[in-house]
C-alpha atoms as a PDB file:
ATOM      1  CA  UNK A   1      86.880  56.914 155.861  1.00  0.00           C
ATOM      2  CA  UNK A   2      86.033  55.331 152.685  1.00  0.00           C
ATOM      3  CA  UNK A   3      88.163  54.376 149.639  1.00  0.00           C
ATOM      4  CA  UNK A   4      88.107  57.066 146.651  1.00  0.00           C
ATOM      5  CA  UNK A   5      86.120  55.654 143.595  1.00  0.00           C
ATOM      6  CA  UNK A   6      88.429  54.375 141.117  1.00  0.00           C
ATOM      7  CA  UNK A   7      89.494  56.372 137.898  1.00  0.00           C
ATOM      8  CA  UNK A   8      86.968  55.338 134.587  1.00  0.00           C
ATOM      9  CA  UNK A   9      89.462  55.138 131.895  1.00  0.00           C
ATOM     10  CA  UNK A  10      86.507  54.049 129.160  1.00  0.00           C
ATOM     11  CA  UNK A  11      87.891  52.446 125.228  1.00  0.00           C
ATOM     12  CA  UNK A  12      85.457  53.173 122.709  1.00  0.00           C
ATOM     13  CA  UNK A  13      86.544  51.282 119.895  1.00  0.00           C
ATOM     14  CA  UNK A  14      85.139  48.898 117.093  1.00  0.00           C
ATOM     15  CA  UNK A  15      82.955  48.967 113.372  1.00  0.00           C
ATOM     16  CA  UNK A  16      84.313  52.212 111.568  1.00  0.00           C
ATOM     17  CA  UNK A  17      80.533  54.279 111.043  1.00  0.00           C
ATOM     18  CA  UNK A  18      79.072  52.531 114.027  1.00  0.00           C
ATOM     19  CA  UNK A  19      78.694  55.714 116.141  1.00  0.00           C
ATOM     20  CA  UNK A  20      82.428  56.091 117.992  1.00  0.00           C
ATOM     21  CA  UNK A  21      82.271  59.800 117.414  1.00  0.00           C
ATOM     22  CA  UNK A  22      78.865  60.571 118.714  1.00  0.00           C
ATOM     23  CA  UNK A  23      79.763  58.151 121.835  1.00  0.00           C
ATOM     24  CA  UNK A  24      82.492  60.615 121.967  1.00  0.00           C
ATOM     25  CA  UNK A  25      80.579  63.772 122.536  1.00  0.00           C
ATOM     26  CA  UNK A  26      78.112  62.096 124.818  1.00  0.00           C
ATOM     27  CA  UNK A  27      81.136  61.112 126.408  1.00  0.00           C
ATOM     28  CA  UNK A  28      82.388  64.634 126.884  1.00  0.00           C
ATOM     29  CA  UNK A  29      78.697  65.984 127.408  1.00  0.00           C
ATOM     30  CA  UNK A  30      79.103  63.553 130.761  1.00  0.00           C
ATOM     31  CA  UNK A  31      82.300  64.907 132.023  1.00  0.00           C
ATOM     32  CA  UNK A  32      84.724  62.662 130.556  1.00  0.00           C
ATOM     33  CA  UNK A  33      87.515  64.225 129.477  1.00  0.00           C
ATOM     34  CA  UNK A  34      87.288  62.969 125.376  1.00  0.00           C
ATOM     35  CA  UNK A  35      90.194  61.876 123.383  1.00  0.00           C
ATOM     36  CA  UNK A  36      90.160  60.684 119.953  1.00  0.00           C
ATOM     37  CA  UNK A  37      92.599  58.341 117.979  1.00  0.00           C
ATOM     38  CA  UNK A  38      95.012  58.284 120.926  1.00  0.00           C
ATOM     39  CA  UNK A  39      98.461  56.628 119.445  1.00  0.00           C
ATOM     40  CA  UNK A  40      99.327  54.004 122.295  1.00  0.00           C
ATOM     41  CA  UNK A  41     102.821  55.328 123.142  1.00  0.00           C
ATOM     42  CA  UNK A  42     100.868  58.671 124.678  1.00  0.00           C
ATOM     43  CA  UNK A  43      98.738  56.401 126.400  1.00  0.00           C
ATOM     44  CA  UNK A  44     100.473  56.471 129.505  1.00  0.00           C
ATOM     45  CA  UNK A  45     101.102  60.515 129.807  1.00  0.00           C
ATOM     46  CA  UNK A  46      97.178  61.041 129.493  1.00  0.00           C
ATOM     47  CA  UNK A  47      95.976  58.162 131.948  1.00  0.00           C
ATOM     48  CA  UNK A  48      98.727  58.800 134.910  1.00  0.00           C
ATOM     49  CA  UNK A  49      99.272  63.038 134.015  1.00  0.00           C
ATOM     50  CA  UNK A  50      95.646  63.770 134.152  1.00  0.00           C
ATOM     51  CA  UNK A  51      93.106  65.170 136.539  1.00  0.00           C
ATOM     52  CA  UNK A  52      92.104  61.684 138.471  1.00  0.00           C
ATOM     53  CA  UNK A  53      88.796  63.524 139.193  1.00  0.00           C
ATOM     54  CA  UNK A  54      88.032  63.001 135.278  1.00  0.00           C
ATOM     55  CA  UNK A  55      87.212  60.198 133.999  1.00  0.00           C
ATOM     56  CA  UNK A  56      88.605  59.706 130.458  1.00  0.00           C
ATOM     57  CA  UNK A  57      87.307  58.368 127.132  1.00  0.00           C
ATOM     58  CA  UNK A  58      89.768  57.285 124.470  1.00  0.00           C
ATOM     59  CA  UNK A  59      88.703  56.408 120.752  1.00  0.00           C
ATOM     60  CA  UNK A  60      90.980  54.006 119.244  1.00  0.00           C
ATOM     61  CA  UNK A  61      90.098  52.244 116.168  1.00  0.00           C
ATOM     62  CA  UNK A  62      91.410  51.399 112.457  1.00  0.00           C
ATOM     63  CA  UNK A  63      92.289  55.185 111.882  1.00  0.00           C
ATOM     64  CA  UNK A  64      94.747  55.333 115.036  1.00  0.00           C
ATOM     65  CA  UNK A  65      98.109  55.193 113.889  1.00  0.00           C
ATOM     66  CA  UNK A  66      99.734  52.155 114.555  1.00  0.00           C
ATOM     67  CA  UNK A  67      96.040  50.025 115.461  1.00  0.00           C
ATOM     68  CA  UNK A  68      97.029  46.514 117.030  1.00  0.00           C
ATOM     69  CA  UNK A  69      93.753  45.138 118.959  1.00  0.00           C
ATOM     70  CA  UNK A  70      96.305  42.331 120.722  1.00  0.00           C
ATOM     71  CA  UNK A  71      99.011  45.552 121.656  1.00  0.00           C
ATOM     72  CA  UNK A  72      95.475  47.499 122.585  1.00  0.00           C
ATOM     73  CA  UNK A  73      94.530  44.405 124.701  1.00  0.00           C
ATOM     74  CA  UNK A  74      98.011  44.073 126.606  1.00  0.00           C
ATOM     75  CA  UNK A  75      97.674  47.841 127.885  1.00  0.00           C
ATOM     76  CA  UNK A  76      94.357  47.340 129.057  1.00  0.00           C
ATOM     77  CA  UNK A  77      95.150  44.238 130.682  1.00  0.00           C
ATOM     78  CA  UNK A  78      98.078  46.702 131.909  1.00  0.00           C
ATOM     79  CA  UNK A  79      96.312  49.140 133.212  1.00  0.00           C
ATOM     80  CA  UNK A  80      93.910  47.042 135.445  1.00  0.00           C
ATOM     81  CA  UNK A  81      96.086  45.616 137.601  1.00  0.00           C
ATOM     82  CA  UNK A  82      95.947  49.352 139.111  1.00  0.00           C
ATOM     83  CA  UNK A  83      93.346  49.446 141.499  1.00  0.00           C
ATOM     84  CA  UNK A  84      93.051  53.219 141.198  1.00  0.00           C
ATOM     85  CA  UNK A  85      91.023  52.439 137.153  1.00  0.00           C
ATOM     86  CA  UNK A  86      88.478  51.041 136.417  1.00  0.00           C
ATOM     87  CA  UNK A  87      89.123  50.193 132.970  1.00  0.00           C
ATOM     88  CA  UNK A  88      86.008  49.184 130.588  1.00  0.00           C
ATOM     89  CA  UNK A  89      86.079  48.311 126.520  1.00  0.00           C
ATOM     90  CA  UNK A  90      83.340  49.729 124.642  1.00  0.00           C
ATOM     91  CA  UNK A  91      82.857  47.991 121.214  1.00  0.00           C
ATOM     92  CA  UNK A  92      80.540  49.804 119.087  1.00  0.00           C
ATOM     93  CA  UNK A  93      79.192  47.483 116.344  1.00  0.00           C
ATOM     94  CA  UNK A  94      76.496  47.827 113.148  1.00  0.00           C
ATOM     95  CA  UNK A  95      75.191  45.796 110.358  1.00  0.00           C
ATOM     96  CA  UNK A  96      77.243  45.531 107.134  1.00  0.00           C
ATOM     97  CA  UNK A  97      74.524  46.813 105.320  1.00  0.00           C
ATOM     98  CA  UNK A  98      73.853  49.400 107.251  1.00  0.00           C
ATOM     99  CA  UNK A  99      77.349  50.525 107.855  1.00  0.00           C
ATOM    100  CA  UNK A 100      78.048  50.635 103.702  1.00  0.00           C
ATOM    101  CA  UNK A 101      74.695  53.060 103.376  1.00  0.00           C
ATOM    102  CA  UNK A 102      75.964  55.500 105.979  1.00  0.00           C
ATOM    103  CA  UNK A 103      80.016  55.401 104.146  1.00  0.00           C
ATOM    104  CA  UNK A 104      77.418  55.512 100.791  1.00  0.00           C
ATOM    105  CA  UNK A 105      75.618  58.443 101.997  1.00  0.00           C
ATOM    106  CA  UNK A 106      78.619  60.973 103.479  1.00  0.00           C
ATOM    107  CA  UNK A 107      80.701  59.981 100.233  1.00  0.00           C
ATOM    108  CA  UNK A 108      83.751  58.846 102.715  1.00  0.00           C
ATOM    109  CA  UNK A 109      85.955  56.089 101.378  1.00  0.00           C
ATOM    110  CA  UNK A 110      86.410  53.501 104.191  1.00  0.00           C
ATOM    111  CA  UNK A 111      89.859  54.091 106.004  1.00  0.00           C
ATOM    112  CA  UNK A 112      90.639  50.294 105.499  1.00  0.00           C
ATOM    113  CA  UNK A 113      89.420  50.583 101.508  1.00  0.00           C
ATOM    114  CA  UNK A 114      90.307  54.310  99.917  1.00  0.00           C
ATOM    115  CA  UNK A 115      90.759  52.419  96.452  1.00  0.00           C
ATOM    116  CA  UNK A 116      88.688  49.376  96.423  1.00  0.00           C
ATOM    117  CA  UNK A 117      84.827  48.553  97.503  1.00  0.00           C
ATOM    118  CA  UNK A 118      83.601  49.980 100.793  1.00  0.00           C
ATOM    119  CA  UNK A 119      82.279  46.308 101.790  1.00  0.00           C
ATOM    120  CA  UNK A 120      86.111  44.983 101.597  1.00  0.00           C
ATOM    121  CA  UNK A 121      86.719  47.310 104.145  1.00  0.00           C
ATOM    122  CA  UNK A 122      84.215  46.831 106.455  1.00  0.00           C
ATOM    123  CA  UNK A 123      84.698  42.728 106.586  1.00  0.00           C
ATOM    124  CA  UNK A 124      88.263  43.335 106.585  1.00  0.00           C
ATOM    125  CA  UNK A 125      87.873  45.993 109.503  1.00  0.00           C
ATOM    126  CA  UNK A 126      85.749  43.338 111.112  1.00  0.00           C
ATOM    127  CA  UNK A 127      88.097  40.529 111.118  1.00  0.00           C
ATOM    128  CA  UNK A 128      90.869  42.889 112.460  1.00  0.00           C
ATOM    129  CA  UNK A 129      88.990  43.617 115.277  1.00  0.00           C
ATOM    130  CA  UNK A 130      87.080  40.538 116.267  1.00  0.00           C
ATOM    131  CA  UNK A 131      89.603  40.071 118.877  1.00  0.00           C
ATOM    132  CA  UNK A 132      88.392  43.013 120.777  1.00  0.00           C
ATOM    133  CA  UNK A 133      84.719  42.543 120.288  1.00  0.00           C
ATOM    134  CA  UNK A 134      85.310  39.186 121.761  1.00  0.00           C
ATOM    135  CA  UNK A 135      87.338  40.948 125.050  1.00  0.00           C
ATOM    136  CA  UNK A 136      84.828  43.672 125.517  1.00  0.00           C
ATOM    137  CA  UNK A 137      83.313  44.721 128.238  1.00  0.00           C
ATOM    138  CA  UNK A 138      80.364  45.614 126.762  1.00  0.00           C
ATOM    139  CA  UNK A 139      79.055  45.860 122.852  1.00  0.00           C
ATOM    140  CA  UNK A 140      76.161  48.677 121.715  1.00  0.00           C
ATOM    141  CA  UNK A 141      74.806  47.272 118.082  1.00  0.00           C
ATOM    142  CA  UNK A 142      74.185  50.714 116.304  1.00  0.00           C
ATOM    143  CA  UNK A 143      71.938  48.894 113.364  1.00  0.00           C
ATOM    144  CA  UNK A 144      68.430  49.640 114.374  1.00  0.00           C
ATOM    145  CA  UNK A 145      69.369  52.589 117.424  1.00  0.00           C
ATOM    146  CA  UNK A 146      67.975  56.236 117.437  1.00  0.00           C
ATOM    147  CA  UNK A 147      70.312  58.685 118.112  1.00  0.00           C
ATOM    148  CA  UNK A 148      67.838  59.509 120.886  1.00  0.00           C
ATOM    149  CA  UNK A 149      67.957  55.763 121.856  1.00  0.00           C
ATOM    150  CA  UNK A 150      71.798  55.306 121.952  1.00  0.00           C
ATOM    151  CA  UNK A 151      72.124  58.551 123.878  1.00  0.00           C
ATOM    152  CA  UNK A 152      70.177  57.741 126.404  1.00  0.00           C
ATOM    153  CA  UNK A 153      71.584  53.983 126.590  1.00  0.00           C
ATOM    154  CA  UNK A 154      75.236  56.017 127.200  1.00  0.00           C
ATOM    155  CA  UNK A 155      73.719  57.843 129.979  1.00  0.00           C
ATOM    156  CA  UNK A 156      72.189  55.541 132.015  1.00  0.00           C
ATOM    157  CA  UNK A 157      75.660  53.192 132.000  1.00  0.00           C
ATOM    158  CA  UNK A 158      78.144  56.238 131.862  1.00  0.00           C
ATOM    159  CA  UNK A 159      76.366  58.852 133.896  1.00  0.00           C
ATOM    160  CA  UNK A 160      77.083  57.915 137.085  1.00  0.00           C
ATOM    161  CA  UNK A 161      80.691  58.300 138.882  1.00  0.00           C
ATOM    162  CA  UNK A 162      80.701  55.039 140.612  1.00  0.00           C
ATOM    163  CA  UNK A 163      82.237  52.077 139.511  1.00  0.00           C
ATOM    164  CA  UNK A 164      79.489  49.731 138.497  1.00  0.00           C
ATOM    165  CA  UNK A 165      77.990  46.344 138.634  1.00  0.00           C
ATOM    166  CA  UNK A 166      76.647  43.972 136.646  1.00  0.00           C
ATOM    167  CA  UNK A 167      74.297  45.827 134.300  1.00  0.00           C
ATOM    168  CA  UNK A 168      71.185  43.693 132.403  1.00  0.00           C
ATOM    169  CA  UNK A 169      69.822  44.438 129.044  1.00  0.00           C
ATOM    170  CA  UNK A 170      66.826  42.680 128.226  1.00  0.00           C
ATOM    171  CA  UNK A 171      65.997  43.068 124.370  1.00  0.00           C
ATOM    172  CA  UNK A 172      63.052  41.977 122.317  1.00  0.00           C
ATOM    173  CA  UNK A 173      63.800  41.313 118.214  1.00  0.00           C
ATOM    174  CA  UNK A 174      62.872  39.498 114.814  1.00  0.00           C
ATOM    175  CA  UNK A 175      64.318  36.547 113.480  1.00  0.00           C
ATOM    176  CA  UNK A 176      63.628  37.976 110.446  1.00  0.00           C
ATOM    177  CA  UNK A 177      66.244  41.099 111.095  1.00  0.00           C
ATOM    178  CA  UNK A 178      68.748  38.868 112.779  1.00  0.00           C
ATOM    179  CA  UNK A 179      69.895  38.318 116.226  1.00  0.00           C
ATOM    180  CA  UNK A 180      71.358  41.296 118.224  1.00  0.00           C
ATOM    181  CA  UNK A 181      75.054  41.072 117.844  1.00  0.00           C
ATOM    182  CA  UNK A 182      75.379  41.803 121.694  1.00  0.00           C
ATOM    183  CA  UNK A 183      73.400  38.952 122.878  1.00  0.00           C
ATOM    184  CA  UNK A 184      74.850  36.846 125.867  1.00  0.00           C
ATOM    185  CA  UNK A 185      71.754  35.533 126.285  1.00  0.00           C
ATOM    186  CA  UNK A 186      68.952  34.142 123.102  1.00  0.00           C
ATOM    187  CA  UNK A 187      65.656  33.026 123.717  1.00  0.00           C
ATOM    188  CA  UNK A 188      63.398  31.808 121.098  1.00  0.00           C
ATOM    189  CA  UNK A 189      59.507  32.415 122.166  1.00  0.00           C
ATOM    190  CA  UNK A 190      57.749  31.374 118.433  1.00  0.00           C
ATOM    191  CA  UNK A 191      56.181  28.570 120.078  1.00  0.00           C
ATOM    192  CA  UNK A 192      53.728  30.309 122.022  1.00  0.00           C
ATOM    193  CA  UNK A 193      50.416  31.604 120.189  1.00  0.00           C
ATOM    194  CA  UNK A 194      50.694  34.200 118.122  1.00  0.00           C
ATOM    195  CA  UNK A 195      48.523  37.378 118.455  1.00  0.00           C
ATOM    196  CA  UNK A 196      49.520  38.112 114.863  1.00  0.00           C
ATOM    197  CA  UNK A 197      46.945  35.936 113.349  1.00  0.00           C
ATOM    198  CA  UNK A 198      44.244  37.561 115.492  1.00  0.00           C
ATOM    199  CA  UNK A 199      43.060  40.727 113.248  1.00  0.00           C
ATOM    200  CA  UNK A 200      42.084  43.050 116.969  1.00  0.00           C
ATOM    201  CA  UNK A 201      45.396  42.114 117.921  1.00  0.00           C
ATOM    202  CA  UNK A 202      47.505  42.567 114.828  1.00  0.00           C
ATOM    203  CA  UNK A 203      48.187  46.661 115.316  1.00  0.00           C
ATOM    204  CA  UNK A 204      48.736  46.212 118.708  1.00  0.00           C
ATOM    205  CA  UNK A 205      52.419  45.265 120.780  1.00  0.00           C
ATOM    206  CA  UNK A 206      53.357  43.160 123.401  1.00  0.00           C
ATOM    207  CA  UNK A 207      52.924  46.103 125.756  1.00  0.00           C
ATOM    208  CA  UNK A 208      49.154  46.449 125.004  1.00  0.00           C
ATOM    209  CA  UNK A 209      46.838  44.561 127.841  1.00  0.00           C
ATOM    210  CA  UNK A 210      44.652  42.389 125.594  1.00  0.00           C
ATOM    211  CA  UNK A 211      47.584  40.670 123.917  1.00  0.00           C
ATOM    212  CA  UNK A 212      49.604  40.440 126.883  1.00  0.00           C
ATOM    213  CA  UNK A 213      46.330  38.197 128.043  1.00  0.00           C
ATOM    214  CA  UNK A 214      46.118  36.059 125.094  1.00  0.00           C
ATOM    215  CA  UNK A 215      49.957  34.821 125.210  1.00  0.00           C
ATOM    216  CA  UNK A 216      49.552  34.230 128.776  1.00  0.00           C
ATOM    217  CA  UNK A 217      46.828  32.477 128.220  1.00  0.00           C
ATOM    218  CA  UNK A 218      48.693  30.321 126.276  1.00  0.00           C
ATOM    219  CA  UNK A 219      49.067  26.290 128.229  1.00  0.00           C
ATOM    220  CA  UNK A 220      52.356  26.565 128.070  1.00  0.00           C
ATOM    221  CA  UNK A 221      53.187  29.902 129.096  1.00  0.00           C
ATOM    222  CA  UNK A 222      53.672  29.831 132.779  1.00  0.00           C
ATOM    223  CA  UNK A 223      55.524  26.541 132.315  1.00  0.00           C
ATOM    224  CA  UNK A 224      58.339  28.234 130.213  1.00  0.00           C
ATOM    225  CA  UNK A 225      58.831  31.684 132.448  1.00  0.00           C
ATOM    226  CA  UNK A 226      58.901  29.924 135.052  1.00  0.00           C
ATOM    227  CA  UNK A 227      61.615  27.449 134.014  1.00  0.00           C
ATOM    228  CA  UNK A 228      63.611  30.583 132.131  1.00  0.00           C
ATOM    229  CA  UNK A 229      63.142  32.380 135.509  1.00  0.00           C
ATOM    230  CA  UNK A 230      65.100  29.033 137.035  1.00  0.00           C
ATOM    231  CA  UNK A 231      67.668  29.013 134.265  1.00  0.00           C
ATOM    232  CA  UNK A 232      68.411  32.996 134.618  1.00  0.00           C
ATOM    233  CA  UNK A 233      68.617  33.770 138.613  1.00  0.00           C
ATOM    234  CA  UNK A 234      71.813  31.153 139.366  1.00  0.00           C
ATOM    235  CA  UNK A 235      73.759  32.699 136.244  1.00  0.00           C
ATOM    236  CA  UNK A 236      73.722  36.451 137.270  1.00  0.00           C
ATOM    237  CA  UNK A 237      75.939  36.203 140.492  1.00  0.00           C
ATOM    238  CA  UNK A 238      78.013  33.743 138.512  1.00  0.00           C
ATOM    239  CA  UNK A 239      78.345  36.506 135.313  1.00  0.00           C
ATOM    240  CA  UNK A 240      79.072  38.865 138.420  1.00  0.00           C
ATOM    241  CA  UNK A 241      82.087  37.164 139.964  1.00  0.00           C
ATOM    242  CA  UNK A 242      83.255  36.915 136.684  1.00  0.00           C
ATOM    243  CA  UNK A 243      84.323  40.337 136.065  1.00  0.00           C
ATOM    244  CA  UNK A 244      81.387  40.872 133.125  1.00  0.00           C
ATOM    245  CA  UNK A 245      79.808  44.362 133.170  1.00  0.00           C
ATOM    246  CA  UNK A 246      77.198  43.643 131.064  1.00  0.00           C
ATOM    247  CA  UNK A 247      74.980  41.409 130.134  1.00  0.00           C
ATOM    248  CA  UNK A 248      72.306  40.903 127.453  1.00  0.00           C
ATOM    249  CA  UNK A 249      69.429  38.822 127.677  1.00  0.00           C
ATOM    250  CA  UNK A 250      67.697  38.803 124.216  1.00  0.00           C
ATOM    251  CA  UNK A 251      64.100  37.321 123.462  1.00  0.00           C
ATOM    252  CA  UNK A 252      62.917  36.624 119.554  1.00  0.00           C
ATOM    253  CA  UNK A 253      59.936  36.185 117.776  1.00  0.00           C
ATOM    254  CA  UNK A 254      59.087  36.281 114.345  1.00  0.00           C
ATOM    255  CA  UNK A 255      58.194  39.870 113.582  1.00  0.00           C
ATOM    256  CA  UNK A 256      59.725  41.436 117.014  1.00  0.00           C
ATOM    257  CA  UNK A 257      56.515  43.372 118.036  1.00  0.00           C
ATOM    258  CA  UNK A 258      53.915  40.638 119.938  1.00  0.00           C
ATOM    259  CA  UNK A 259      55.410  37.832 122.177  1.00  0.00           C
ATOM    260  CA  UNK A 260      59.067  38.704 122.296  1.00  0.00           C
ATOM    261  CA  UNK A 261      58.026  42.488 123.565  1.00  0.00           C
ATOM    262  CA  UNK A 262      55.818  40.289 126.264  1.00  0.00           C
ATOM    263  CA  UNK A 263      58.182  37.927 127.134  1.00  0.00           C
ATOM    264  CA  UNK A 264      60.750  40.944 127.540  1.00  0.00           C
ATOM    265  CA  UNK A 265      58.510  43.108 129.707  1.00  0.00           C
ATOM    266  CA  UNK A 266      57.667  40.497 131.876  1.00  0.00           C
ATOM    267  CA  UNK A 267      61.096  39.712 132.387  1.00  0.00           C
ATOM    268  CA  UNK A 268      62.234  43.328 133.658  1.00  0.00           C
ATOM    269  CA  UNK A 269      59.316  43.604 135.658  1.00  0.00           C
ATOM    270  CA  UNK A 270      60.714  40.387 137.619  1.00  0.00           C
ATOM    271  CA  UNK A 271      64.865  41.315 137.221  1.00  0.00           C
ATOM    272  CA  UNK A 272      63.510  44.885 138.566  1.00  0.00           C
ATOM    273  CA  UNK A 273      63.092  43.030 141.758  1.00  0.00           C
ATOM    274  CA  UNK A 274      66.895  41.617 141.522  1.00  0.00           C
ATOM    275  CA  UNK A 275      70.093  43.516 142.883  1.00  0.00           C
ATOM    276  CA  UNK A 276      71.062  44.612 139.395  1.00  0.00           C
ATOM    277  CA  UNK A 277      70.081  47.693 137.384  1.00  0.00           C
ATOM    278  CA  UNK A 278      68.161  46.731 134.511  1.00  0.00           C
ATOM    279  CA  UNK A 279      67.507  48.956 130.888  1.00  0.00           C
ATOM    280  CA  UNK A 280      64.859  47.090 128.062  1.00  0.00           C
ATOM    281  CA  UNK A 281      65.191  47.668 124.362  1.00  0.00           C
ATOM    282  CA  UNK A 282      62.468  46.920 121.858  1.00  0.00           C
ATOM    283  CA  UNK A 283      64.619  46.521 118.665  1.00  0.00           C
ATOM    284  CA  UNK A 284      61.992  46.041 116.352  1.00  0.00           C
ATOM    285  CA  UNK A 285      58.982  47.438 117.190  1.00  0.00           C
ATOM    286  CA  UNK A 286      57.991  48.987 114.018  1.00  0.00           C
ATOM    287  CA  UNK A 287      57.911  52.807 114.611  1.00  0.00           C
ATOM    288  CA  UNK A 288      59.229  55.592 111.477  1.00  0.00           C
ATOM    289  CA  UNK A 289      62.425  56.895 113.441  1.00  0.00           C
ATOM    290  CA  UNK A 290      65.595  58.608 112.288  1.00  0.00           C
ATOM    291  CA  UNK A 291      68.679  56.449 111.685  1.00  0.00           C
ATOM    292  CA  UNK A 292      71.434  56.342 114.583  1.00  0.00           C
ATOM    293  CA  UNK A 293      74.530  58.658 113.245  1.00  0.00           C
END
């Protein structure tokens, strides 16, 4: 007779505006039973009086009365030396800039900055909790995410009832927009030939045929996926034994749309083969899409 699956007690925490409510109702739109701004001292009553069919999903952030990341930290570190959780820390993070156009937008003062400039807020909201994107389990950058995108991305990783695995995210991007703020993983791929400067290849992405054959046709090419291939496959097991729940792989080029979106695709095709579920994200691809709320 097997073991019953342990209890998901799922944080949702981090950047004020970065999505923690909508996580919230896809939470609840998955089962979970959804709780918002939990004060720590009730922590206890809800995790050990509940249903242990339901999984549970707790918002905590500046707003929660009381909000220590370090006391938030000690009762997660708490509650997983129960076997019967399976505890995870969701950090939810977003650009500065993007984050002061959506407090801009709904007229909200920031809950950190009711009297002074929203941006105080935010940077002072994101040196409180730096401690906790640090501990996380796993971190969602909101900045350039759908609401159709991050819904889906909560579905895949929270849908299923089973405790999980290692999880990989491979991500393409721009230099020019920054690096994704949940990279484990960077890879720089501006030194291959760019299709950019060919004008049949310009409108096209690193998913279309003809410029996935001029990068590979690149001498260097099969040299470098090769060697990254080398440099990946002894790291996941290690990541695995490790604890870590997550991990992002992230490959840049210059405008996010040719040879990182290559690189990427060729990448999942090969960790598709590997004993770990695999999701891709194509950050910057430029397509007109609503904003993530």
């Amino acid at each position: 007779m097997s073991s019953p699956q342990p209890r998901r007690i799922i944080f949702i925490t981090g950047m004020s505006g970065a999505g923690k409510s909508t996580a919230l109702n896809i939470f609840e739109d998955l089962g979970f039973e959804a709780v918002d701004n939990l004060p720590l001292p009730l922590l206890s009553n809800l995790v050990f009086s509940g249903d242990s069919e339901h999984s549970v999903a707790i918002g905590i952030d500046v707003r929660t009365r009381d909000f220590k990341p370090k006391k938030l930290l000690k009762e997660i570190s708490r509650l997983r030396e129960n076997s019967d959780f399976e505890i995870i820390l969701l950090y939810l993070d977003c650009s500065n800039g993007k984050l002061e156009n959506r407090f801009k937008t709904t007229r909200r003062p920031h809950p950190l900055a009711h009297d002074r400039r929203v941006i105080d807020g935010i940077n002072q909201e994101r040196e409180l909790t730096r401690v906790l994107k640090h501990e996380a389990n796993m971190v969602i950058d909101t900045t350039s995410r759908t609401l159709a995108d991050f819904s889906h991305l909560m579905e895949e990783n929270f849908g299923a009832s089973e405790a999980s695995s290692l999880t990989l995210f491979v991500t393409s991007f721009s230099y020019a927009h920054g690096v994704p703020r949940e990279a484990d993983l960077v890879f720089d791929v501006r030194f291959l030939k760019n299709p950019h400067y060919d004008e049949d290849l310009r409108k096209l992405c690193g998913r279309d045929q003809p410029v996935a054959d001029y990068i590979s046709e690149d001498p260097d090419y099969l040299g470098f996926i090769a060697n990254l291939k080398s440099l990946i496959t002894p790291l996941l097991p290690r990541y695995a034994e490790e604890g870590k729940s997550y991990l992002t792989i992230a490959v840049g080029c210059t405008g996010g749309k040719h040879r990182s979106v290559y690189v990427a695709e060729t990448l999942l095709k090969w960790l598709e083969t590997s004993d770990y579920p695999v999701r891709i994200f194509h950050r910057d691809i430029p397509e007109d899409l609503p904003e993530t709320s």
